[in-house]
PDB file of N, CA and C in Angstrom:
ATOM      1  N   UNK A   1     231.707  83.377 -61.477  1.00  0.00           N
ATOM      2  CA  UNK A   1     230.752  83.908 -60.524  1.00  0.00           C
ATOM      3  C   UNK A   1     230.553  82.859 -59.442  1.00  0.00           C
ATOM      4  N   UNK A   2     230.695  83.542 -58.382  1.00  0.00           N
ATOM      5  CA  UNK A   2     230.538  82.469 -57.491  1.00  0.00           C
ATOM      6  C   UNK A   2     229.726  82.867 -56.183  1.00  0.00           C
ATOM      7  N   UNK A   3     228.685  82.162 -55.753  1.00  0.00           N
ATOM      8  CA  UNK A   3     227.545  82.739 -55.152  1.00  0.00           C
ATOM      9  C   UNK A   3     227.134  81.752 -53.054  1.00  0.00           C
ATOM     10  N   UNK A   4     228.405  81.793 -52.505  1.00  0.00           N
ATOM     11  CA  UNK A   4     228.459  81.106 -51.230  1.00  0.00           C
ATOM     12  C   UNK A   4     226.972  80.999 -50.787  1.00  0.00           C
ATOM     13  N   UNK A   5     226.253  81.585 -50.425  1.00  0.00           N
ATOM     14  CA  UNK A   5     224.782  81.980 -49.893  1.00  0.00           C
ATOM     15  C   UNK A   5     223.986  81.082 -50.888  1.00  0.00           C
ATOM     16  N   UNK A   6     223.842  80.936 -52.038  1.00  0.00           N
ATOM     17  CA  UNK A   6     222.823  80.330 -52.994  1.00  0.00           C
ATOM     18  C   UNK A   6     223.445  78.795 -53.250  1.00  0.00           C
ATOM     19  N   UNK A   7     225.084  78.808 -52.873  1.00  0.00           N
ATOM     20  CA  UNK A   7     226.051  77.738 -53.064  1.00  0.00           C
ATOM     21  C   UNK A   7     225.525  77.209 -54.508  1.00  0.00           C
ATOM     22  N   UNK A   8     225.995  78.537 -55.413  1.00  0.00           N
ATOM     23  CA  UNK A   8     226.033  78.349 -56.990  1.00  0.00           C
ATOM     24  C   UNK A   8     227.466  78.533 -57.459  1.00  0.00           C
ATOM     25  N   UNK A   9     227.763  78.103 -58.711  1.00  0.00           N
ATOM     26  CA  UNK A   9     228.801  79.191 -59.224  1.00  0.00           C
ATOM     27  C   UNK A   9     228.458  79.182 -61.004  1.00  0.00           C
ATOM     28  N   UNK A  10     229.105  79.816 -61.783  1.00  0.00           N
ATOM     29  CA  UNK A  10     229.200  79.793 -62.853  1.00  0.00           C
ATOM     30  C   UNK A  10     230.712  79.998 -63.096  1.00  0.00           C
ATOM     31  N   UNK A  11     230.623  79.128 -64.258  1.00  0.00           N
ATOM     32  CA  UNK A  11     232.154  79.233 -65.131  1.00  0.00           C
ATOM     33  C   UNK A  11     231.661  80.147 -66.398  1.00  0.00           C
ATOM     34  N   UNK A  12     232.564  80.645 -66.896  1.00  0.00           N
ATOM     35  CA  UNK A  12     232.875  81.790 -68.332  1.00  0.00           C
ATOM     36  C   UNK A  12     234.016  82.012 -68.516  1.00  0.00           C
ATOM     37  N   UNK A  13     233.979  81.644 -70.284  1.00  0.00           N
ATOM     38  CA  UNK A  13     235.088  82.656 -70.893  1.00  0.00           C
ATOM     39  C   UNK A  13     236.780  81.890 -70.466  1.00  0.00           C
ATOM     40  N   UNK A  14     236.238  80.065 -70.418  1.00  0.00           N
ATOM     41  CA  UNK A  14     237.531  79.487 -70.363  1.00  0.00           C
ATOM     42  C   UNK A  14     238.062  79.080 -71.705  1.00  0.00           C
ATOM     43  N   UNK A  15     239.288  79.552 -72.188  1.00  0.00           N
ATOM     44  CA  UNK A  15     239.858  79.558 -73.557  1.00  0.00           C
ATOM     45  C   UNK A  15     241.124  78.865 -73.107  1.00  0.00           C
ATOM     46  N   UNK A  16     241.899  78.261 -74.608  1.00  0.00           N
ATOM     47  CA  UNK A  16     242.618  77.737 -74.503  1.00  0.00           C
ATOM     48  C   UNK A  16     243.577  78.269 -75.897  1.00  0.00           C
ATOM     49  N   UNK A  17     244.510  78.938 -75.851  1.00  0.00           N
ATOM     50  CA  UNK A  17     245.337  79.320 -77.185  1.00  0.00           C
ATOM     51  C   UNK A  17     245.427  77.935 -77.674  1.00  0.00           C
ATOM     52  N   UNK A  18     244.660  78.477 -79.212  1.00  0.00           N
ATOM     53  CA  UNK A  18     245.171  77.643 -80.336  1.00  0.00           C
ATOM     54  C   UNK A  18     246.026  76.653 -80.731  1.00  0.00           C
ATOM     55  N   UNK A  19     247.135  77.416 -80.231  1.00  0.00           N
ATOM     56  CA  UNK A  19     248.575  76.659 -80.528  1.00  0.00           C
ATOM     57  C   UNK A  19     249.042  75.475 -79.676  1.00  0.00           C
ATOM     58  N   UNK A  20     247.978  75.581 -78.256  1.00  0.00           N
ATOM     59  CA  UNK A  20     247.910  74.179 -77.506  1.00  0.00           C
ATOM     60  C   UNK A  20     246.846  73.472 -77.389  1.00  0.00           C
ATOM     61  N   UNK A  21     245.931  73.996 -77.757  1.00  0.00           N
ATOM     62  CA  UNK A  21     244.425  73.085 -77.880  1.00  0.00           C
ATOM     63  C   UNK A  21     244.950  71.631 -77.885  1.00  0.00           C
ATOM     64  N   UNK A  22     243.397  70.771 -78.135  1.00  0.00           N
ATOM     65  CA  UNK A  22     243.442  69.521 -77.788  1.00  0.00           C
ATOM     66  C   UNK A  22     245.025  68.511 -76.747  1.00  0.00           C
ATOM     67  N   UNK A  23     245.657  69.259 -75.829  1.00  0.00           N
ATOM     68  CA  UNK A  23     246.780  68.809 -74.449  1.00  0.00           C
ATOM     69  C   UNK A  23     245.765  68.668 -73.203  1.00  0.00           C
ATOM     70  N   UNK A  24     244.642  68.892 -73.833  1.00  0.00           N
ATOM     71  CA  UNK A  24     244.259  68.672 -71.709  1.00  0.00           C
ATOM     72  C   UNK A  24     244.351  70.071 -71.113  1.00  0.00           C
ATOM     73  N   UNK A  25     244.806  71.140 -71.126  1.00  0.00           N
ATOM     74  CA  UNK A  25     244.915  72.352 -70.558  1.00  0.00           C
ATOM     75  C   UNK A  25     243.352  72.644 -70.028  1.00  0.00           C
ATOM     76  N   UNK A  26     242.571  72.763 -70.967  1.00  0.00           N
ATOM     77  CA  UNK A  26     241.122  73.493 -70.755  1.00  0.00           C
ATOM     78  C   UNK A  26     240.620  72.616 -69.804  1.00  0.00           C
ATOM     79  N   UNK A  27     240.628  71.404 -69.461  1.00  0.00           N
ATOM     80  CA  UNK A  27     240.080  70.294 -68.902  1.00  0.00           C
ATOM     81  C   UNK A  27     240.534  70.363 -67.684  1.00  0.00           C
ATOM     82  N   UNK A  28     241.851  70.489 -67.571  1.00  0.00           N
ATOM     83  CA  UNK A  28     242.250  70.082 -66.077  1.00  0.00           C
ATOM     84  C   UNK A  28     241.994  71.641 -65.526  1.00  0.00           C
ATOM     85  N   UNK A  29     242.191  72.658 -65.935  1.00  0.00           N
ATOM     86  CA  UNK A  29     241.876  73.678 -65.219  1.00  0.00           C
ATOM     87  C   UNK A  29     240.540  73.566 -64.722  1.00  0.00           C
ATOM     88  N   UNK A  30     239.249  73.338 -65.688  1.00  0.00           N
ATOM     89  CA  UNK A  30     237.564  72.886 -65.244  1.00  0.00           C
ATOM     90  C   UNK A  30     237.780  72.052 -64.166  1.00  0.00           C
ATOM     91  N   UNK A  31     237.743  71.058 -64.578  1.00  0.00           N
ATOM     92  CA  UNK A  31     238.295  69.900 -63.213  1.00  0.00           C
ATOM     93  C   UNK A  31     238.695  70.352 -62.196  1.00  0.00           C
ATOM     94  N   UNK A  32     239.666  71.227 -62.329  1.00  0.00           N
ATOM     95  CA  UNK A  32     240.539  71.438 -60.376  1.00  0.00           C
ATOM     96  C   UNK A  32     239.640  72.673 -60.199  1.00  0.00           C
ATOM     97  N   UNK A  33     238.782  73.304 -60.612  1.00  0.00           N
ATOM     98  CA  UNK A  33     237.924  74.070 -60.386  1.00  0.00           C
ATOM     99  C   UNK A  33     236.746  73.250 -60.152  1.00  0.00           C
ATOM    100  N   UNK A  34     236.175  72.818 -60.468  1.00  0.00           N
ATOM    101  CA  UNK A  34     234.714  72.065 -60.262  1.00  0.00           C
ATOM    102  C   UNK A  34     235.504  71.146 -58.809  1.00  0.00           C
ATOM    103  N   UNK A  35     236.453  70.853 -59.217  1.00  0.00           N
ATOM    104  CA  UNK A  35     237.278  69.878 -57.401  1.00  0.00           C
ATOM    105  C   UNK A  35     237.028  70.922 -56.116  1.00  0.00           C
ATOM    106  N   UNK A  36     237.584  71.859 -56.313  1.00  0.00           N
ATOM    107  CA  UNK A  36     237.678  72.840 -55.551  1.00  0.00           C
ATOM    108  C   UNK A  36     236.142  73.559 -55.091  1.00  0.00           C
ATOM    109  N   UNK A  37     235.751  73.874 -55.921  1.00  0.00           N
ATOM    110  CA  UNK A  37     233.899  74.353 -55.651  1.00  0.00           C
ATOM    111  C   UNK A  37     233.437  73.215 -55.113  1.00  0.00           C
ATOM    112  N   UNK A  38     233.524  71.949 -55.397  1.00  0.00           N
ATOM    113  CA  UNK A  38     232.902  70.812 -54.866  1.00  0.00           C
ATOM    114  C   UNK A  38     232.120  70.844 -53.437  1.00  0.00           C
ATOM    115  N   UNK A  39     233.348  71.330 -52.413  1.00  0.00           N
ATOM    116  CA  UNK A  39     232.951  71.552 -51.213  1.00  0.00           C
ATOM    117  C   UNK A  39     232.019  72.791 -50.557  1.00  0.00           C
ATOM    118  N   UNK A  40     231.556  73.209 -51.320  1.00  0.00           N
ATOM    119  CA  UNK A  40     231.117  74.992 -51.077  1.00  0.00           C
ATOM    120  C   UNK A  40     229.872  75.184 -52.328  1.00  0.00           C
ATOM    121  N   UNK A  41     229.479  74.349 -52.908  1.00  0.00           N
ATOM    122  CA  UNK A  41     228.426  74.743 -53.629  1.00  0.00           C
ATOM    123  C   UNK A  41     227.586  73.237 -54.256  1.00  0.00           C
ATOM    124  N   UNK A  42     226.256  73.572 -54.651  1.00  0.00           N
ATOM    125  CA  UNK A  42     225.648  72.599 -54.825  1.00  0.00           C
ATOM    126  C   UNK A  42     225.256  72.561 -56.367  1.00  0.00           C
ATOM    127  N   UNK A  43     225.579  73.844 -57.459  1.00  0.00           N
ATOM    128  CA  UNK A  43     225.645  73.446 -58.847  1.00  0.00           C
ATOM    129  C   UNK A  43     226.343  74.329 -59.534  1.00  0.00           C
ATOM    130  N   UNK A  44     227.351  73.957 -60.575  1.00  0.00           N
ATOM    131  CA  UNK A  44     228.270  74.596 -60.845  1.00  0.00           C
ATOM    132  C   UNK A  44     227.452  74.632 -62.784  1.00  0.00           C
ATOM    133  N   UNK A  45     227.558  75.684 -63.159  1.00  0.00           N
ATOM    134  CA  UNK A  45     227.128  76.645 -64.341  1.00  0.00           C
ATOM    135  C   UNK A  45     228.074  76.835 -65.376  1.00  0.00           C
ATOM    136  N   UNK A  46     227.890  76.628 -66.726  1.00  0.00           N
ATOM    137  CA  UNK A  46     228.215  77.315 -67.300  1.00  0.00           C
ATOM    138  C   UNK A  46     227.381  77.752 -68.639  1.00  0.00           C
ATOM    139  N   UNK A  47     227.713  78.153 -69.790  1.00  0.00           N
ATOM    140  CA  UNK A  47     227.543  78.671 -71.081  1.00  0.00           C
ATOM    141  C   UNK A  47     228.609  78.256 -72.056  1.00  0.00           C
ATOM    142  N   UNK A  48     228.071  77.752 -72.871  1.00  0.00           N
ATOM    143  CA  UNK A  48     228.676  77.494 -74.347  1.00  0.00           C
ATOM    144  C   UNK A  48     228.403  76.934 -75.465  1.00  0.00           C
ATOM    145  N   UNK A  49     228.649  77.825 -76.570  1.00  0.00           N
ATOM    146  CA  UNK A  49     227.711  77.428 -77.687  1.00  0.00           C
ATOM    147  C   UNK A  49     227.774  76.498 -78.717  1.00  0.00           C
ATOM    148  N   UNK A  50     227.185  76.483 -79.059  1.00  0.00           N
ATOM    149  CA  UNK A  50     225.953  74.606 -79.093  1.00  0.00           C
ATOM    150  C   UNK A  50     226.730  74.187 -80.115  1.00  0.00           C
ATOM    151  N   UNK A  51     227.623  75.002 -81.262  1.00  0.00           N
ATOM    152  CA  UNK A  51     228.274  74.735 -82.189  1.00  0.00           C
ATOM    153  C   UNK A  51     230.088  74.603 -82.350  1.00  0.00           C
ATOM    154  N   UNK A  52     230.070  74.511 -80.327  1.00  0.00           N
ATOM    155  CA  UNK A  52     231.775  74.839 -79.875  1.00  0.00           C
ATOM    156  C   UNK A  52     231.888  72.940 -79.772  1.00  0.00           C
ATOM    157  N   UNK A  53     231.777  72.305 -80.631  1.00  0.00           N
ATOM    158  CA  UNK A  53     231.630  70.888 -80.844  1.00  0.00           C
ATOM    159  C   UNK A  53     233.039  70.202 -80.080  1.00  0.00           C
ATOM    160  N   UNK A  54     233.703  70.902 -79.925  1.00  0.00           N
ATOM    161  CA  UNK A  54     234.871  70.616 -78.877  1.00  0.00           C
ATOM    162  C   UNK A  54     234.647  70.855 -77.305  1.00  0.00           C
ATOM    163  N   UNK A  55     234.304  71.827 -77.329  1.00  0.00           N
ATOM    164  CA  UNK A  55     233.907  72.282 -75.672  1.00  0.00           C
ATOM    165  C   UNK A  55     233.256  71.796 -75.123  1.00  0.00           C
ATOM    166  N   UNK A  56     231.882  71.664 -75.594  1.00  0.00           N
ATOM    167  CA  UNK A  56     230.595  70.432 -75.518  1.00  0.00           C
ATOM    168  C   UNK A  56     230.872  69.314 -74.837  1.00  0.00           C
ATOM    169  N   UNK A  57     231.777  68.741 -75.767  1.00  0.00           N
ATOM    170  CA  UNK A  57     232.638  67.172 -75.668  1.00  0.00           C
ATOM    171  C   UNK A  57     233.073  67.635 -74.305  1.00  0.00           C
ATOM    172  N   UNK A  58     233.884  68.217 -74.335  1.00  0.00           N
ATOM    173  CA  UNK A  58     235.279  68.569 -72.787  1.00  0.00           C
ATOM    174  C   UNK A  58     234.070  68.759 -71.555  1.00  0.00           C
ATOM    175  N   UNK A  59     232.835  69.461 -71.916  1.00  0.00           N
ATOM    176  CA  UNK A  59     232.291  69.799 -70.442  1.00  0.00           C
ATOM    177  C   UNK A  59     230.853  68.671 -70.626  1.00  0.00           C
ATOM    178  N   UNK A  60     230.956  67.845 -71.570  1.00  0.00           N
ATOM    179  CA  UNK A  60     230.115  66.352 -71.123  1.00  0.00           C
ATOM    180  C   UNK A  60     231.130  65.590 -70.447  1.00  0.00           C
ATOM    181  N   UNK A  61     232.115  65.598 -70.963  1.00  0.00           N
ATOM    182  CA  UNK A  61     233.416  64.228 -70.293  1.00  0.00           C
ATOM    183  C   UNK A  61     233.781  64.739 -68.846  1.00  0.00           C
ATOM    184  N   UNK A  62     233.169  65.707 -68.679  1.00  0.00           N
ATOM    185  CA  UNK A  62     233.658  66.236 -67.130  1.00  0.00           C
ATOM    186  C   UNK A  62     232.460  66.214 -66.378  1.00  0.00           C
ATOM    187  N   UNK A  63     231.141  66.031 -66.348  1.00  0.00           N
ATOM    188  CA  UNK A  63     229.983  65.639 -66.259  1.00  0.00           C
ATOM    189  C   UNK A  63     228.891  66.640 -66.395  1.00  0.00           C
ATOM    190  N   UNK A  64     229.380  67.686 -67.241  1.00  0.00           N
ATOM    191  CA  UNK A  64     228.336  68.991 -66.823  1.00  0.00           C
ATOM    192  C   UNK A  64     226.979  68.168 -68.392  1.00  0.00           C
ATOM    193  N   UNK A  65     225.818  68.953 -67.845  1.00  0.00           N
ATOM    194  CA  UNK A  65     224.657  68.340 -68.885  1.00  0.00           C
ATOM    195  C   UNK A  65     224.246  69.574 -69.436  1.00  0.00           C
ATOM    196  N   UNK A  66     223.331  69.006 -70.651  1.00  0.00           N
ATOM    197  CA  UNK A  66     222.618  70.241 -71.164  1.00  0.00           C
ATOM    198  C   UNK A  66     221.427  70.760 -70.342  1.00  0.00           C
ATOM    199  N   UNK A  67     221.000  72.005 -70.236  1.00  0.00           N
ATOM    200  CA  UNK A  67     220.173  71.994 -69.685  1.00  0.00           C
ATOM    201  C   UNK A  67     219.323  73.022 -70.274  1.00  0.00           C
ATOM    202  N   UNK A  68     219.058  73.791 -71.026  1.00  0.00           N
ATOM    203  CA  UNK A  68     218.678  74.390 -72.044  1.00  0.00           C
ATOM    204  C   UNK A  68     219.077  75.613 -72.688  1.00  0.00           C
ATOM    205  N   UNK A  69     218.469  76.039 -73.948  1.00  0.00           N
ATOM    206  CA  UNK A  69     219.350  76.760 -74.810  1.00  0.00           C
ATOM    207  C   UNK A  69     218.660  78.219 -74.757  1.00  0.00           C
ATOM    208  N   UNK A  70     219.874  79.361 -75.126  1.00  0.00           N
ATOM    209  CA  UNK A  70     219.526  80.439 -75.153  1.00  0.00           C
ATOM    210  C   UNK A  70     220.397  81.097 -76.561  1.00  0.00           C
ATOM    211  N   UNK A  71     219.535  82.276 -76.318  1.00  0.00           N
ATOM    212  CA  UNK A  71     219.946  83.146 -77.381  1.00  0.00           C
ATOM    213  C   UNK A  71     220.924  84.313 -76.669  1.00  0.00           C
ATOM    214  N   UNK A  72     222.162  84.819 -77.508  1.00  0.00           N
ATOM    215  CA  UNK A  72     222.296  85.990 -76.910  1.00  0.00           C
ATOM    216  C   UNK A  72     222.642  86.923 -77.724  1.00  0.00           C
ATOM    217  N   UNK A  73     221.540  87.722 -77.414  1.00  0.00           N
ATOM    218  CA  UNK A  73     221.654  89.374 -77.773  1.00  0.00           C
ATOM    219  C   UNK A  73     222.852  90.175 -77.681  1.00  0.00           C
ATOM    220  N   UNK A  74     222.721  91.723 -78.335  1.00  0.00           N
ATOM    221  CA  UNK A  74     223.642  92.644 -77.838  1.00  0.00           C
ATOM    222  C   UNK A  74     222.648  93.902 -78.429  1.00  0.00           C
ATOM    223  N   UNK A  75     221.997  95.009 -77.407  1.00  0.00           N
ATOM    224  CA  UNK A  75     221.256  95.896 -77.414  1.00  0.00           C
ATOM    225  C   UNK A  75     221.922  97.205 -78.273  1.00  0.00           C
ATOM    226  N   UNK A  76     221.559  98.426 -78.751  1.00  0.00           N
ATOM    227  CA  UNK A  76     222.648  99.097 -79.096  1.00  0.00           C
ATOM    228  C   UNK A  76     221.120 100.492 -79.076  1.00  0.00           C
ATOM    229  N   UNK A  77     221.719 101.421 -78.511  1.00  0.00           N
ATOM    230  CA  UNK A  77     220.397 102.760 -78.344  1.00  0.00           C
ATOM    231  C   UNK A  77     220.148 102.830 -79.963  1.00  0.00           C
ATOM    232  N   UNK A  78     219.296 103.818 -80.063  1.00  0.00           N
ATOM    233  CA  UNK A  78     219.094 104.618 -81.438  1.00  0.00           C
ATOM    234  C   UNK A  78     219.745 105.975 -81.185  1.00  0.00           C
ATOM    235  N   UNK A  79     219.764 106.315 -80.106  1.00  0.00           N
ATOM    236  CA  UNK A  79     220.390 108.104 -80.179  1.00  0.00           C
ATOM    237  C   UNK A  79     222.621 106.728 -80.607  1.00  0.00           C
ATOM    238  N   UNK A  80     223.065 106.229 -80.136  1.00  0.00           N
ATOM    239  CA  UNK A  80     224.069 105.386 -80.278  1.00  0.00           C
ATOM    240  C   UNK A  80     224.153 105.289 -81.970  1.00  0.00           C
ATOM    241  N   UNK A  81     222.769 104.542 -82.530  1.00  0.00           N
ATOM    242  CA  UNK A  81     223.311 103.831 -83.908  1.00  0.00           C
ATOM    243  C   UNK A  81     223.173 104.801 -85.033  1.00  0.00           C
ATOM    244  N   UNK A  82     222.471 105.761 -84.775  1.00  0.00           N
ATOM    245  CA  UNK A  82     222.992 106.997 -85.865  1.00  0.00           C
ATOM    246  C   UNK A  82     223.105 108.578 -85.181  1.00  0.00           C
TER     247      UNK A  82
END
């Protein structure tokens, strides 16, 4: 998401297949993205959960901070659940 006018963005939903994890892939893609937004926005966003003890690591070593925690839901009707 990326928001020129508010000069925000958010990152989501960066994965890395299994079979190459821990190469640097997930990192340098964040990086040349946070490089690139650099010029055009004043705080870059993301989400990830508190127990992704790898990801954490990758988006502290790249300088992103905590900034507080949420819960997330998923709603479902009643005319839907039976």
């Amino acid at each position: 998401v990326f928001s020129p006018r508010w000069r925000v963005a958010a990152l989501g939903n960066v994965t890395t297949h299994p079979d190459v994890r821990g190469r640097g892939l997930g990192a340098g893609v964040v990086a040349a993205l946070c490089a690139r937004l650099r010029t055009s926005v004043d705080h870059v966003t993301l989400n990830v959960r508190a127990d992704n003890a790898a990801a954490v690591r990758l988006y502290e070593r790249l300088g992103f901070s905590r900034v507080a925690g949420f819960t997330e839901c998923a709603l479902t009707s009643a005319a839907a659940a039976g």
